[in-house]
C-alpha atoms as a PDB file:
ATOM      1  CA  UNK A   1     -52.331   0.412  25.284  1.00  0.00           C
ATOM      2  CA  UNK A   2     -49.209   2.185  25.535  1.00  0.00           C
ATOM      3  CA  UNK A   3     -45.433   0.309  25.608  1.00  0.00           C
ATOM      4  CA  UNK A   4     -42.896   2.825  27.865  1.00  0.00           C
ATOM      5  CA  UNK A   5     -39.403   2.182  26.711  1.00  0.00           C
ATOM      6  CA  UNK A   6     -36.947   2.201  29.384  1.00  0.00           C
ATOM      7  CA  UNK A   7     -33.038   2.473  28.712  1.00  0.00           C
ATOM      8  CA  UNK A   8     -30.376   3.386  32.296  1.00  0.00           C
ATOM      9  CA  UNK A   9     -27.687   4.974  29.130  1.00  0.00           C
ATOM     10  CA  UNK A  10     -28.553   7.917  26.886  1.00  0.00           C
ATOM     11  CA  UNK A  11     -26.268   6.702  23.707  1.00  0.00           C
ATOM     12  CA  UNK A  12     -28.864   3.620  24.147  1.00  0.00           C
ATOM     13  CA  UNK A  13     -31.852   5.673  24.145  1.00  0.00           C
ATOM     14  CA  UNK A  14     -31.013   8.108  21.031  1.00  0.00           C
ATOM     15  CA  UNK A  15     -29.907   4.693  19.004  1.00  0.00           C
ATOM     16  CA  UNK A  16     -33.450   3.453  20.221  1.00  0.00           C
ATOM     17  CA  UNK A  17     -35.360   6.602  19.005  1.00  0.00           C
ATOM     18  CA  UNK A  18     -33.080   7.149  15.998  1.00  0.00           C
ATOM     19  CA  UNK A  19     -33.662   3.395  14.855  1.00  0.00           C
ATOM     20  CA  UNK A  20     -37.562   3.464  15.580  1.00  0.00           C
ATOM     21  CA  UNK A  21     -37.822   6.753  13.208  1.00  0.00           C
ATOM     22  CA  UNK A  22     -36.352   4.865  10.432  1.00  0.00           C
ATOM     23  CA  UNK A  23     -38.297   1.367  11.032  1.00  0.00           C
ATOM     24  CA  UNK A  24     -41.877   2.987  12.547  1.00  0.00           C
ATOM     25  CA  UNK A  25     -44.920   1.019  10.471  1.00  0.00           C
ATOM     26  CA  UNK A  26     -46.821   3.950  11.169  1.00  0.00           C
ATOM     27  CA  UNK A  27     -46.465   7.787  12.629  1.00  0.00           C
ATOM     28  CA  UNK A  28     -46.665   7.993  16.614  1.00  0.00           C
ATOM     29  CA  UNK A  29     -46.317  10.944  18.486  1.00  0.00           C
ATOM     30  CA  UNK A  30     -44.154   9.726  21.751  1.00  0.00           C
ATOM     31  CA  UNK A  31     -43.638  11.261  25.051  1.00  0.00           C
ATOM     32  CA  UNK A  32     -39.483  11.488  26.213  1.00  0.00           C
ATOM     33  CA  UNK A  33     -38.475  11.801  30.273  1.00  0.00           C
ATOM     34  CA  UNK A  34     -35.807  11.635  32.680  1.00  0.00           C
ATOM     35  CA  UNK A  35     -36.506   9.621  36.104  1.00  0.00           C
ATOM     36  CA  UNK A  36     -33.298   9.539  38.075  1.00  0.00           C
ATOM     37  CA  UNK A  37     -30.994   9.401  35.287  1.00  0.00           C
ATOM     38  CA  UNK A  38     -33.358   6.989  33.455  1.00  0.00           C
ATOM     39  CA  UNK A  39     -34.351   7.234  30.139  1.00  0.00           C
ATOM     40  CA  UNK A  40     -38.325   6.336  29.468  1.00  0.00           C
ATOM     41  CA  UNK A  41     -40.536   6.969  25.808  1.00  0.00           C
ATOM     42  CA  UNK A  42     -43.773   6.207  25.977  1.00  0.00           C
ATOM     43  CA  UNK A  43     -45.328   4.881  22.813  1.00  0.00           C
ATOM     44  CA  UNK A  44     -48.563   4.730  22.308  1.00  0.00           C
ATOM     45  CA  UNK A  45     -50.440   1.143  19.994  1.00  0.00           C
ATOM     46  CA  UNK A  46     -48.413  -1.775  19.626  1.00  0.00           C
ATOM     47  CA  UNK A  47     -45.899  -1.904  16.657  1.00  0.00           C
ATOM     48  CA  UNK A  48     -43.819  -5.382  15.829  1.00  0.00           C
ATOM     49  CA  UNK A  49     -40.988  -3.742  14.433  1.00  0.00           C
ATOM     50  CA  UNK A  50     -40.613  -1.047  17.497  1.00  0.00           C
ATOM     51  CA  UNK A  51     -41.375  -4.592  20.605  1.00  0.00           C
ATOM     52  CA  UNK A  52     -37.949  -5.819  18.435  1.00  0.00           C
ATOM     53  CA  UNK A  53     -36.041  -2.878  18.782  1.00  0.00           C
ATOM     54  CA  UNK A  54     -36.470  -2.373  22.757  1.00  0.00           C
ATOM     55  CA  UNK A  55     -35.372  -5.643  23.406  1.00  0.00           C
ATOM     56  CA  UNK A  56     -31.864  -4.743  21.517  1.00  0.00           C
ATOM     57  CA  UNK A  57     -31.865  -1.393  23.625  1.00  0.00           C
ATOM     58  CA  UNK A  58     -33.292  -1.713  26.721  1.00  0.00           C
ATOM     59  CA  UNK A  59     -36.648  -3.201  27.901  1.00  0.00           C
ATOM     60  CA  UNK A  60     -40.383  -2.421  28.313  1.00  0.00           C
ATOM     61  CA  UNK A  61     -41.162  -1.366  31.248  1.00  0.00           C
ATOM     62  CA  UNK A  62     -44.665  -2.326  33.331  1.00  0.00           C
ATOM     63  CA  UNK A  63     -43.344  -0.890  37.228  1.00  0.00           C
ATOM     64  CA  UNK A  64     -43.659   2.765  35.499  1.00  0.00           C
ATOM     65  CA  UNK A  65     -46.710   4.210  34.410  1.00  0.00           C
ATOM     66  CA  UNK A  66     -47.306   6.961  32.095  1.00  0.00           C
ATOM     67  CA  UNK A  67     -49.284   9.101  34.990  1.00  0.00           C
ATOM     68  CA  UNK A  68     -46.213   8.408  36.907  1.00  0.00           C
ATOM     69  CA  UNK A  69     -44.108   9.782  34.438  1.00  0.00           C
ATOM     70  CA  UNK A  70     -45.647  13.179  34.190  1.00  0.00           C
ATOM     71  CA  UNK A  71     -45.698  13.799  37.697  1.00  0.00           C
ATOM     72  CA  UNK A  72     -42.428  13.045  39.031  1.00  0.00           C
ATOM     73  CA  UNK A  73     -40.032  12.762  35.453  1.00  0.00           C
ATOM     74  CA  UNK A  74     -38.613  15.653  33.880  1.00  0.00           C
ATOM     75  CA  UNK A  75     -40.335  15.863  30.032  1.00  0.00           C
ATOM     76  CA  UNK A  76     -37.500  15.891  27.355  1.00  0.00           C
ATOM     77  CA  UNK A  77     -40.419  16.624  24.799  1.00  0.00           C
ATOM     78  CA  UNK A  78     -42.498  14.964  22.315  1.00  0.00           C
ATOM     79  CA  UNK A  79     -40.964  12.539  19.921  1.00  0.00           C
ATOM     80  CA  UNK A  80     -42.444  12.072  16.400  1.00  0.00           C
ATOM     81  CA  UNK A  81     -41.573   8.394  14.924  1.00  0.00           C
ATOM     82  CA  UNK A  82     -41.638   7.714  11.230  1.00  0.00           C
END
């Protein structure tokens, strides 16, 4: 099961992806995109350390799917954590 970060402020997001590089338990290739000037990663498995982090900068979301994503977001690329 995939967790999609969601963050409405860019600084936010890059502190999110820069802090899960450095605290990722194990490597995860991650999916970045835009939605109407809303930041979204989609991370695939479950990782404690990475559910703490996007409560301190932003939230999970469950209203946007991953299928969603790819058809109407603009991909900012993939996103290697750890």
């Amino acid at each position: 099961m995939s967790l999609i970060f969601h963050s409405d402020n860019i600084n936010d997001f890059l502190d999110f992806i820069s802090m899960a590089k450095k605290n990722a338990r194990k490597q995860q290739l991650c999916e970045a995109y835009e939605l109407k000037n809303d930041y979204f990663l989609v991370i695939p498995g479950e990782d404690e350390m990475i559910n703490h982090l996007v409560e301190e900068y932003g939230e999970r979301t469950r209203n946007v799917s991953h299928e969603w994503l790819m058809e109407h977001g603009k991909n900012l690329g993939k996103v290697y954590l750890q």
